[in-house]
PDB file of N, CA and C in Angstrom:
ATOM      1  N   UNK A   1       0.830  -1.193   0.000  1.00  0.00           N
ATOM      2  CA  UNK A   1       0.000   0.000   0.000  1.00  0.00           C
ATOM      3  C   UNK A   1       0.873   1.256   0.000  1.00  0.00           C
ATOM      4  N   UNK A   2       1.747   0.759   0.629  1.00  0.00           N
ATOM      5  CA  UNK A   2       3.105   2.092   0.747  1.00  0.00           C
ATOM      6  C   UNK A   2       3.428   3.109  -0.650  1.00  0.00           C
ATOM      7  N   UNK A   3       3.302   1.742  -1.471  1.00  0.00           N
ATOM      8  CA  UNK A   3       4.377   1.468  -3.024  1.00  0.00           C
ATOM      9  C   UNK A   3       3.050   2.701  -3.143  1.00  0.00           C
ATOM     10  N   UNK A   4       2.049   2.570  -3.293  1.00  0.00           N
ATOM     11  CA  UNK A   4       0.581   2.889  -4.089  1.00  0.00           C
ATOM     12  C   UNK A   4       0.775   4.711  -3.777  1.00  0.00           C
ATOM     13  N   UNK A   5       0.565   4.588  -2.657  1.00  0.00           N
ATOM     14  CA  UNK A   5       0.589   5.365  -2.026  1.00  0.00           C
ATOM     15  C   UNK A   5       1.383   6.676  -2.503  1.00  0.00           C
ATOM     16  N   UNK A   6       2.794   6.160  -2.530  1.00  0.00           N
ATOM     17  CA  UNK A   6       4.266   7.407  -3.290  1.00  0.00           C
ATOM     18  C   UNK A   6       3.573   7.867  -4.899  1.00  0.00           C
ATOM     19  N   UNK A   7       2.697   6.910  -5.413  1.00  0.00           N
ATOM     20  CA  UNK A   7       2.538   6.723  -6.759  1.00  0.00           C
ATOM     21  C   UNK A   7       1.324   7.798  -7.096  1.00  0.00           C
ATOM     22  N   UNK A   8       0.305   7.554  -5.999  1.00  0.00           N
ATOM     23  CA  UNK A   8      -1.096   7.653  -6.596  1.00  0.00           C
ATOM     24  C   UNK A   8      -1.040   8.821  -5.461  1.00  0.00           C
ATOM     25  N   UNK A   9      -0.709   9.242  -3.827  1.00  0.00           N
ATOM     26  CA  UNK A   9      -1.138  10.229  -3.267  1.00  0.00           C
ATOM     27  C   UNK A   9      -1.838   9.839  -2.289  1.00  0.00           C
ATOM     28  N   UNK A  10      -2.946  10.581  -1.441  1.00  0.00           N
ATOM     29  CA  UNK A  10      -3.714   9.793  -0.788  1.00  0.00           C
ATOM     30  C   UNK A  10      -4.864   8.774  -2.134  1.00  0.00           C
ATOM     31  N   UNK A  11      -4.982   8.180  -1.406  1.00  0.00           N
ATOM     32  CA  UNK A  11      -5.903   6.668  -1.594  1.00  0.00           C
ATOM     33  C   UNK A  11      -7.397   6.417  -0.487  1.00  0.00           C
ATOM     34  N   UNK A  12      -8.666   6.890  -1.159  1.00  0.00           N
ATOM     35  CA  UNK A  12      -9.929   6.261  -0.287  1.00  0.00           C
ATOM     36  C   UNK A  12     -10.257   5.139  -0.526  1.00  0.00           C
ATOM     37  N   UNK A  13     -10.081   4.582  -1.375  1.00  0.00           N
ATOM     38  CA  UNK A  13     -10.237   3.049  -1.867  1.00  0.00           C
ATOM     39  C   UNK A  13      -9.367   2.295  -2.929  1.00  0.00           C
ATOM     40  N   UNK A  14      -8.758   1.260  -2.199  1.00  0.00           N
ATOM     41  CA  UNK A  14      -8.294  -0.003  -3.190  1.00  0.00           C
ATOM     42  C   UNK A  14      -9.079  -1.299  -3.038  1.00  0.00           C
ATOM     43  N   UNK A  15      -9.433  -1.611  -4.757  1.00  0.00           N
ATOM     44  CA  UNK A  15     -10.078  -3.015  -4.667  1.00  0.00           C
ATOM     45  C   UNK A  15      -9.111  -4.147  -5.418  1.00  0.00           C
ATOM     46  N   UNK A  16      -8.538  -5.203  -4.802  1.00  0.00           N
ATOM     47  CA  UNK A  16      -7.773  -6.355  -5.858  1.00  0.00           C
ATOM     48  C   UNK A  16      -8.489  -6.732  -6.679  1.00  0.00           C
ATOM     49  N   UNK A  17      -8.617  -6.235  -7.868  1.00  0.00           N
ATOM     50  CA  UNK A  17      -9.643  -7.285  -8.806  1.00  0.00           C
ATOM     51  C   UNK A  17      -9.077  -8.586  -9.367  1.00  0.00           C
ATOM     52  N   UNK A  18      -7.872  -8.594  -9.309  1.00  0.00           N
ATOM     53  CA  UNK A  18      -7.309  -9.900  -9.397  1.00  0.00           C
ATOM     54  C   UNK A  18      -5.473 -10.247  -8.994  1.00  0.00           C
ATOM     55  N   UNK A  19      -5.822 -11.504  -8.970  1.00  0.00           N
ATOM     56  CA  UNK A  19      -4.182 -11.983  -8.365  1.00  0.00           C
ATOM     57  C   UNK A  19      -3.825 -13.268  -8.934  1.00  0.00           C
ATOM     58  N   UNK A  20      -2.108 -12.876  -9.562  1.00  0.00           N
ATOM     59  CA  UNK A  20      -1.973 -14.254 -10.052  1.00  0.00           C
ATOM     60  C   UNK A  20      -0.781 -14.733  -9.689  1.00  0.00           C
ATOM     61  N   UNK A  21      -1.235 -15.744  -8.768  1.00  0.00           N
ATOM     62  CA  UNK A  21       0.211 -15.890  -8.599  1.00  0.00           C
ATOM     63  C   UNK A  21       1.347 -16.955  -9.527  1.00  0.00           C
ATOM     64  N   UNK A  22       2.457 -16.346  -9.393  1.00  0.00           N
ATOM     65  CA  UNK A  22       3.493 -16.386 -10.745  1.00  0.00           C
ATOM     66  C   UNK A  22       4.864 -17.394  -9.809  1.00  0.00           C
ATOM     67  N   UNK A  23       5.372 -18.082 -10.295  1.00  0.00           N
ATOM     68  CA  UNK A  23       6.673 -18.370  -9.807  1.00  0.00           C
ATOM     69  C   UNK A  23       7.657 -17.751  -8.806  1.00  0.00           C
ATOM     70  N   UNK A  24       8.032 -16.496  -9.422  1.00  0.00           N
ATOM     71  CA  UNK A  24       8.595 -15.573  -8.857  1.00  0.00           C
ATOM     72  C   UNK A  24       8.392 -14.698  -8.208  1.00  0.00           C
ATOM     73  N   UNK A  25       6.847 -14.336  -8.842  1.00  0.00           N
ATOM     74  CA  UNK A  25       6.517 -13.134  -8.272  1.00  0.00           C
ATOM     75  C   UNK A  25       5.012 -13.353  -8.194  1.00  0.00           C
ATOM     76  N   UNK A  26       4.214 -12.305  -7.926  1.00  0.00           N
ATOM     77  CA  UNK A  26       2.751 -12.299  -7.449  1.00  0.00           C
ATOM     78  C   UNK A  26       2.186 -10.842  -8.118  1.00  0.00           C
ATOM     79  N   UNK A  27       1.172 -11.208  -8.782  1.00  0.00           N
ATOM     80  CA  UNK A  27       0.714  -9.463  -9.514  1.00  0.00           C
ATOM     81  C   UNK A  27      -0.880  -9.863  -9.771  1.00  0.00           C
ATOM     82  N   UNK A  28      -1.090  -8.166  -9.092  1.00  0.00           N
ATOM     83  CA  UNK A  28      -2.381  -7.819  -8.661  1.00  0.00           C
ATOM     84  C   UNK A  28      -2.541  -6.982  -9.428  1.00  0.00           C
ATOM     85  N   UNK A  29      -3.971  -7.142 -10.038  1.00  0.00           N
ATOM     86  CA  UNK A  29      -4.270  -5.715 -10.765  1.00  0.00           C
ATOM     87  C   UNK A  29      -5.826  -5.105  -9.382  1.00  0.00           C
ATOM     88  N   UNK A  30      -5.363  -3.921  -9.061  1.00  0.00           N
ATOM     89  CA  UNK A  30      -6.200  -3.369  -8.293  1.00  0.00           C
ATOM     90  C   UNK A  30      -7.002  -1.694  -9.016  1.00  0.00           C
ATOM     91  N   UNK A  31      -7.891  -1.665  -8.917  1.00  0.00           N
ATOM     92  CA  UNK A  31      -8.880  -0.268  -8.577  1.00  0.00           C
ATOM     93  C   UNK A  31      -8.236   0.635  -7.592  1.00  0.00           C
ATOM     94  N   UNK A  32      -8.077   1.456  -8.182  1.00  0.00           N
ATOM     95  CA  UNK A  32      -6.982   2.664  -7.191  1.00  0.00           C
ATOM     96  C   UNK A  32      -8.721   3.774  -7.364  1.00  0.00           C
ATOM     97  N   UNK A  33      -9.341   4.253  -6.014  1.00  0.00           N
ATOM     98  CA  UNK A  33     -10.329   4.855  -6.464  1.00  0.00           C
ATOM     99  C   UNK A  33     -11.569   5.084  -7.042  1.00  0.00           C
ATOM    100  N   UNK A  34     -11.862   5.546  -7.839  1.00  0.00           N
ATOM    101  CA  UNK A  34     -13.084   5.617  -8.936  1.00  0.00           C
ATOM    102  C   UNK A  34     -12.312   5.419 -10.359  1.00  0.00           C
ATOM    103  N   UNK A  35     -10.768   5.688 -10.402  1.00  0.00           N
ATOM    104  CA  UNK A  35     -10.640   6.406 -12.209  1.00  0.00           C
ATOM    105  C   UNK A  35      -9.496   5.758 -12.453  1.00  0.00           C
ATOM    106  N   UNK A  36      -8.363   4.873 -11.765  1.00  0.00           N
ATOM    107  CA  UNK A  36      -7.299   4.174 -12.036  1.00  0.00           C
ATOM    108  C   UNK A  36      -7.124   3.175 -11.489  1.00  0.00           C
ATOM    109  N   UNK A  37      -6.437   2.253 -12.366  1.00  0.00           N
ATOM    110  CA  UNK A  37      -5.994   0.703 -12.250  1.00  0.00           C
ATOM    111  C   UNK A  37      -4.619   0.624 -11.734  1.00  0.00           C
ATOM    112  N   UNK A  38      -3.939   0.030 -11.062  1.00  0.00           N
ATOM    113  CA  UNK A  38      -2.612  -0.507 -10.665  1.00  0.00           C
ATOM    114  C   UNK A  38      -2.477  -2.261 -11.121  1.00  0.00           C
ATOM    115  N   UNK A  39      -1.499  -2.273 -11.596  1.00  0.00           N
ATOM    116  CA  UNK A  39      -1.339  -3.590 -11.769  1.00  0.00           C
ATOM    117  C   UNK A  39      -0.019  -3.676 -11.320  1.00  0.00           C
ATOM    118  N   UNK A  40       0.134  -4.724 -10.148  1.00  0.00           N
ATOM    119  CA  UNK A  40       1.434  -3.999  -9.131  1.00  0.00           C
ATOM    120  C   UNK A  40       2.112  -6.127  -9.113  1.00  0.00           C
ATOM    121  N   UNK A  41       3.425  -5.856  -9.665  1.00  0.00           N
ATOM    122  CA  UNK A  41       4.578  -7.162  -9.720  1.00  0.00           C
ATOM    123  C   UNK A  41       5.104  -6.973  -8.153  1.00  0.00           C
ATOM    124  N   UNK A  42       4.664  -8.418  -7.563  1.00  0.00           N
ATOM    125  CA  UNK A  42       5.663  -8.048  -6.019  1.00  0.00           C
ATOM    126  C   UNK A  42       6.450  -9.586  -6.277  1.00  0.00           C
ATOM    127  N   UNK A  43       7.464  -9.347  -5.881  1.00  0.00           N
ATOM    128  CA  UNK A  43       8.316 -10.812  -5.884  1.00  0.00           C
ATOM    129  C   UNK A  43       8.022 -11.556  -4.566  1.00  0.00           C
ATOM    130  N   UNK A  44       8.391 -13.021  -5.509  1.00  0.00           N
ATOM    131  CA  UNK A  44       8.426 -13.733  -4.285  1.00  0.00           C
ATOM    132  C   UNK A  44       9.436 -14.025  -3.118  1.00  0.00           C
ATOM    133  N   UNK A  45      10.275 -13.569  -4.307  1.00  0.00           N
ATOM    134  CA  UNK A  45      12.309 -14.272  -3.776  1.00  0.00           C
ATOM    135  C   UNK A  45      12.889 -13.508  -2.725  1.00  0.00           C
ATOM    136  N   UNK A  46      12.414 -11.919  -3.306  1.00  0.00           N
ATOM    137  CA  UNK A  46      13.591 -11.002  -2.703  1.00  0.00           C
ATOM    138  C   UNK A  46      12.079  -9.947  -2.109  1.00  0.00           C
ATOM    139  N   UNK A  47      12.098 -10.193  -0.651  1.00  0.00           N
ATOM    140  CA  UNK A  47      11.340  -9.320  -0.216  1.00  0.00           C
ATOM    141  C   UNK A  47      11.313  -7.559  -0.129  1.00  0.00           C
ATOM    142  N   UNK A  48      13.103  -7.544   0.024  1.00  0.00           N
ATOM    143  CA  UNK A  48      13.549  -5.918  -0.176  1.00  0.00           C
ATOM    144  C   UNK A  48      13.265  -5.361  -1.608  1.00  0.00           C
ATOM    145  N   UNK A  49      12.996  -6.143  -2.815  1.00  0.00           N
ATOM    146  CA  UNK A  49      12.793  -5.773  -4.071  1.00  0.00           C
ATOM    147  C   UNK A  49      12.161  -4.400  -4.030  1.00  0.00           C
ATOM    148  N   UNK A  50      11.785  -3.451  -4.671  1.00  0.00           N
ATOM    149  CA  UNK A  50      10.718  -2.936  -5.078  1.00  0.00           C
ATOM    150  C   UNK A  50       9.482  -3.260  -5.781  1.00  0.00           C
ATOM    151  N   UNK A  51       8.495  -3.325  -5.498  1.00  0.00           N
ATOM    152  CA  UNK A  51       7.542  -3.936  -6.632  1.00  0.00           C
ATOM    153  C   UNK A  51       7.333  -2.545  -7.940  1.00  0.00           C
ATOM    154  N   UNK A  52       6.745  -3.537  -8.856  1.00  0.00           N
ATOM    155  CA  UNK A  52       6.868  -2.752 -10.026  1.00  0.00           C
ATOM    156  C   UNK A  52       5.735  -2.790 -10.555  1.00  0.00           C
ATOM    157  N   UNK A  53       4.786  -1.227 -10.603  1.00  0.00           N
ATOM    158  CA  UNK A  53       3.906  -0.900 -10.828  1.00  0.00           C
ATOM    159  C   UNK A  53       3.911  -0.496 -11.752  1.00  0.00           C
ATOM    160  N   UNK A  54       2.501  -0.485 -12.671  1.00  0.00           N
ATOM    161  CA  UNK A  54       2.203  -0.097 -14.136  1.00  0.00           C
ATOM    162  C   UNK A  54       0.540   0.285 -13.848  1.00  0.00           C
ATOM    163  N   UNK A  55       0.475   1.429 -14.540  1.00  0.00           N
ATOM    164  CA  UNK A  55      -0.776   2.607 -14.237  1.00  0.00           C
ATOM    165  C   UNK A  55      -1.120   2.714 -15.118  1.00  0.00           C
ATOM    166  N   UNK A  56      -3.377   2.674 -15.381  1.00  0.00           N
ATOM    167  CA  UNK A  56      -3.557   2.909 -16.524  1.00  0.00           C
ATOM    168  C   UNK A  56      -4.406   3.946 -15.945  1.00  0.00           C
ATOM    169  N   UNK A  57      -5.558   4.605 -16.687  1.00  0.00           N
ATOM    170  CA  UNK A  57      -6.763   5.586 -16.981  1.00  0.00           C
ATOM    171  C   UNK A  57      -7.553   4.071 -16.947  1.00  0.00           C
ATOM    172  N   UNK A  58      -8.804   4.236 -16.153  1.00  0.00           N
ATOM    173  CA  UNK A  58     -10.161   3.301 -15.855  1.00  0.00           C
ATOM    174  C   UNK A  58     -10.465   2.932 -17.171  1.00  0.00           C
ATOM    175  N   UNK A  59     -10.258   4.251 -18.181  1.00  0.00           N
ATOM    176  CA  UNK A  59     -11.776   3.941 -19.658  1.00  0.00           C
ATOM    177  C   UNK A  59     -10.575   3.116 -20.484  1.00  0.00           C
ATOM    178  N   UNK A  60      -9.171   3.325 -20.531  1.00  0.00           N
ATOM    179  CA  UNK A  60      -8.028   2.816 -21.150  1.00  0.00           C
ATOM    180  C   UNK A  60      -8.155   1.318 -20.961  1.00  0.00           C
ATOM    181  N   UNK A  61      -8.112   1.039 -19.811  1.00  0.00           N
ATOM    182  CA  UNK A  61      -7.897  -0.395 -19.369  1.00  0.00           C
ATOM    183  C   UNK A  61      -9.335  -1.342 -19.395  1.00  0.00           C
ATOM    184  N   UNK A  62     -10.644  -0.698 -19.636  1.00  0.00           N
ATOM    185  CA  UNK A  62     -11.837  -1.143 -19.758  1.00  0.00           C
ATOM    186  C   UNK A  62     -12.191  -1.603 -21.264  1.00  0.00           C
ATOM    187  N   UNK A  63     -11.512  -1.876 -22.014  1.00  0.00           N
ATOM    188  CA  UNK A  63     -11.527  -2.167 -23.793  1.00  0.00           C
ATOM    189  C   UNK A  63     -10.420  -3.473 -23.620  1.00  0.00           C
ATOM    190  N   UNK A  64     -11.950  -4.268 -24.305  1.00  0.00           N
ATOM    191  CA  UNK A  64     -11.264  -5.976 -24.385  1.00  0.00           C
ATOM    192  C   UNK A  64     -11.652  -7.163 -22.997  1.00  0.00           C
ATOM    193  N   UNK A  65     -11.859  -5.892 -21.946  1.00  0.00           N
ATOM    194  CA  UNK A  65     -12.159  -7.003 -20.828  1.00  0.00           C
ATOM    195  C   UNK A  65     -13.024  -8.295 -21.225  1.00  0.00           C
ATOM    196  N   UNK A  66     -12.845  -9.267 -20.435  1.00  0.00           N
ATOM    197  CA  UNK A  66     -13.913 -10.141 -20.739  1.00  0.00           C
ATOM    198  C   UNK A  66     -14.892  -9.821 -19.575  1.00  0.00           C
ATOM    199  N   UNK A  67     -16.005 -10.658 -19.923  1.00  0.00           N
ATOM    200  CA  UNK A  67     -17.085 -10.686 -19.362  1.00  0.00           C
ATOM    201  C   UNK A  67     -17.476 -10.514 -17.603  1.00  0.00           C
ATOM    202  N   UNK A  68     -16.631 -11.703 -17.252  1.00  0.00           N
ATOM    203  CA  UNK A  68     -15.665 -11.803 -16.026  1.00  0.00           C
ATOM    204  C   UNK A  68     -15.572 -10.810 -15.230  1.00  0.00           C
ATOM    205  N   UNK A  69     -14.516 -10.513 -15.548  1.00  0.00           N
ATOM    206  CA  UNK A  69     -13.423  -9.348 -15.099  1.00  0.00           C
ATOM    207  C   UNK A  69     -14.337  -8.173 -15.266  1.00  0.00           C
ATOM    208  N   UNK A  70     -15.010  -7.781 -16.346  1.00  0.00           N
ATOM    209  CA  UNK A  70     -16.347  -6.381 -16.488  1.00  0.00           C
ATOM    210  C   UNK A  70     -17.396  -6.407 -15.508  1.00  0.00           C
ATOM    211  N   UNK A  71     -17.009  -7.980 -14.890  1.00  0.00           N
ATOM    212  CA  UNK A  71     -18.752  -7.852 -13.581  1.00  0.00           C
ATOM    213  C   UNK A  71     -17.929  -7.391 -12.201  1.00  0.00           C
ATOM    214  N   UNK A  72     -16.211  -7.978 -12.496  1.00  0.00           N
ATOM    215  CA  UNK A  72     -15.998  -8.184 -11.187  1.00  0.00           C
ATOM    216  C   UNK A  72     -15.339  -6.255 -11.210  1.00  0.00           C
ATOM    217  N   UNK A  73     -15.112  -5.794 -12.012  1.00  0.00           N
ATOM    218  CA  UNK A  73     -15.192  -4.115 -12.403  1.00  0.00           C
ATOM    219  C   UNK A  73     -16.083  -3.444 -11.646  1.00  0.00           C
ATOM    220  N   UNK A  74     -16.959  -3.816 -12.612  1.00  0.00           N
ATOM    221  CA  UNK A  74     -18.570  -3.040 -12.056  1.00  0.00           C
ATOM    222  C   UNK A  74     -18.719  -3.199 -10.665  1.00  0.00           C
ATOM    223  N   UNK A  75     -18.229  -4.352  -9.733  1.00  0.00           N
ATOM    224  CA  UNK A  75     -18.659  -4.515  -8.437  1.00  0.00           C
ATOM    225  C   UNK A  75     -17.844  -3.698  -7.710  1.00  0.00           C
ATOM    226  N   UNK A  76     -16.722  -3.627  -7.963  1.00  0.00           N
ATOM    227  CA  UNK A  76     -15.706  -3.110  -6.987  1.00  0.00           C
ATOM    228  C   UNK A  76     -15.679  -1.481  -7.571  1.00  0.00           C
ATOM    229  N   UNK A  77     -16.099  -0.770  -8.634  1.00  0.00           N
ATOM    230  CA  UNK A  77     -16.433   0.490  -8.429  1.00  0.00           C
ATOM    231  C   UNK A  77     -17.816   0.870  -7.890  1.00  0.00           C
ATOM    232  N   UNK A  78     -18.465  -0.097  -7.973  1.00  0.00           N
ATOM    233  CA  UNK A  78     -19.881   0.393  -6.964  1.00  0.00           C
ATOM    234  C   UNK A  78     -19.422   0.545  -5.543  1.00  0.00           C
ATOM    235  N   UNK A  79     -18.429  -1.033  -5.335  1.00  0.00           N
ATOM    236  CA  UNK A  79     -18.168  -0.318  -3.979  1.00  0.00           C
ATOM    237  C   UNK A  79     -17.252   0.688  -3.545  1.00  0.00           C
ATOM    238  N   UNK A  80     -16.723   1.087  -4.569  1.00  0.00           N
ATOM    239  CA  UNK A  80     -15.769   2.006  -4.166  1.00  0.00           C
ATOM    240  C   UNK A  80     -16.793   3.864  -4.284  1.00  0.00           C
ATOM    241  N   UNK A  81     -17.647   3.583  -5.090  1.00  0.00           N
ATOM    242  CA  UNK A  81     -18.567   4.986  -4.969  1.00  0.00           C
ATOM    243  C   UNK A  81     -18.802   4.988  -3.586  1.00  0.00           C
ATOM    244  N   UNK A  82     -19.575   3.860  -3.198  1.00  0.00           N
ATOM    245  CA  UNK A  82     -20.356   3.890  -1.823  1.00  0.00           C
ATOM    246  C   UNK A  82     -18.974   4.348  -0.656  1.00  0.00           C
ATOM    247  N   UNK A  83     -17.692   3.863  -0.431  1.00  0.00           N
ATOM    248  CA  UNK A  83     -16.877   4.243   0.314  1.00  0.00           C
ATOM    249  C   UNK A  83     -16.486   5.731  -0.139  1.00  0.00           C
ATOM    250  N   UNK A  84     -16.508   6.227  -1.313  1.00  0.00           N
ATOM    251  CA  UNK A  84     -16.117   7.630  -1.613  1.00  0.00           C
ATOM    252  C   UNK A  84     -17.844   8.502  -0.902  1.00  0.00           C
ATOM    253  N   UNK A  85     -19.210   7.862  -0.682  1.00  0.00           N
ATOM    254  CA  UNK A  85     -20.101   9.029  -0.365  1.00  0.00           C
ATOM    255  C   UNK A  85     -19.915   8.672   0.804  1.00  0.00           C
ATOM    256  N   UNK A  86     -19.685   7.700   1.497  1.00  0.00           N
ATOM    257  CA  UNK A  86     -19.621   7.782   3.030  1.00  0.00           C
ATOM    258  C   UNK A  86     -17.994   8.374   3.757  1.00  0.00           C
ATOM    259  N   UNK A  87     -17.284   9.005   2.884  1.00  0.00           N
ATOM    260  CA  UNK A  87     -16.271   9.895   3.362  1.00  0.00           C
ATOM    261  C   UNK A  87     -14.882   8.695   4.121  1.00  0.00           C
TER     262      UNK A  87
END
């Protein structure tokens, strides 16, 4: 959250919309908010690593989704509205 944090500023909501874990490493693509995606590489090997983040725009990264992934979207910015009106 640290990593996110230097990147994005304050943060009212992160949702993992997904996780895969990899050999080496482990990468999450998360909902930063209402309007950006993180898709964040953390290793497995070397805990001091840095993880290595890659940032899109919401409408950028929403072309091509599958079906899936567009419900599990839709859920986690509903909930992220509802945590942005309750402050």
């Amino acid at each position: 959250m640290k990593a996110l944090r230097n990147i994005f500023g304050e943060i009212k909501s992160a949702y993992i919309l997904n996780w895969t874990p990899e050999q080496g490493e482990d990468i999450f693509t998360i909902l930063i908010d209402l309007d950006k995606i993180a898709k964040v590489e953390i290793s497995r090997v070397n805990n001091s690593e840095a993880p290595i983040i890659e940032t899109f725009k919401l409408k950028d990264f929403q072309k091509g989704l599958s079906k899936v992934f567009q419900i599990k979207l839709a859920v986690a910015i509903d909930l992220a509205k509802k945590d942005h009106q309750n402050g």
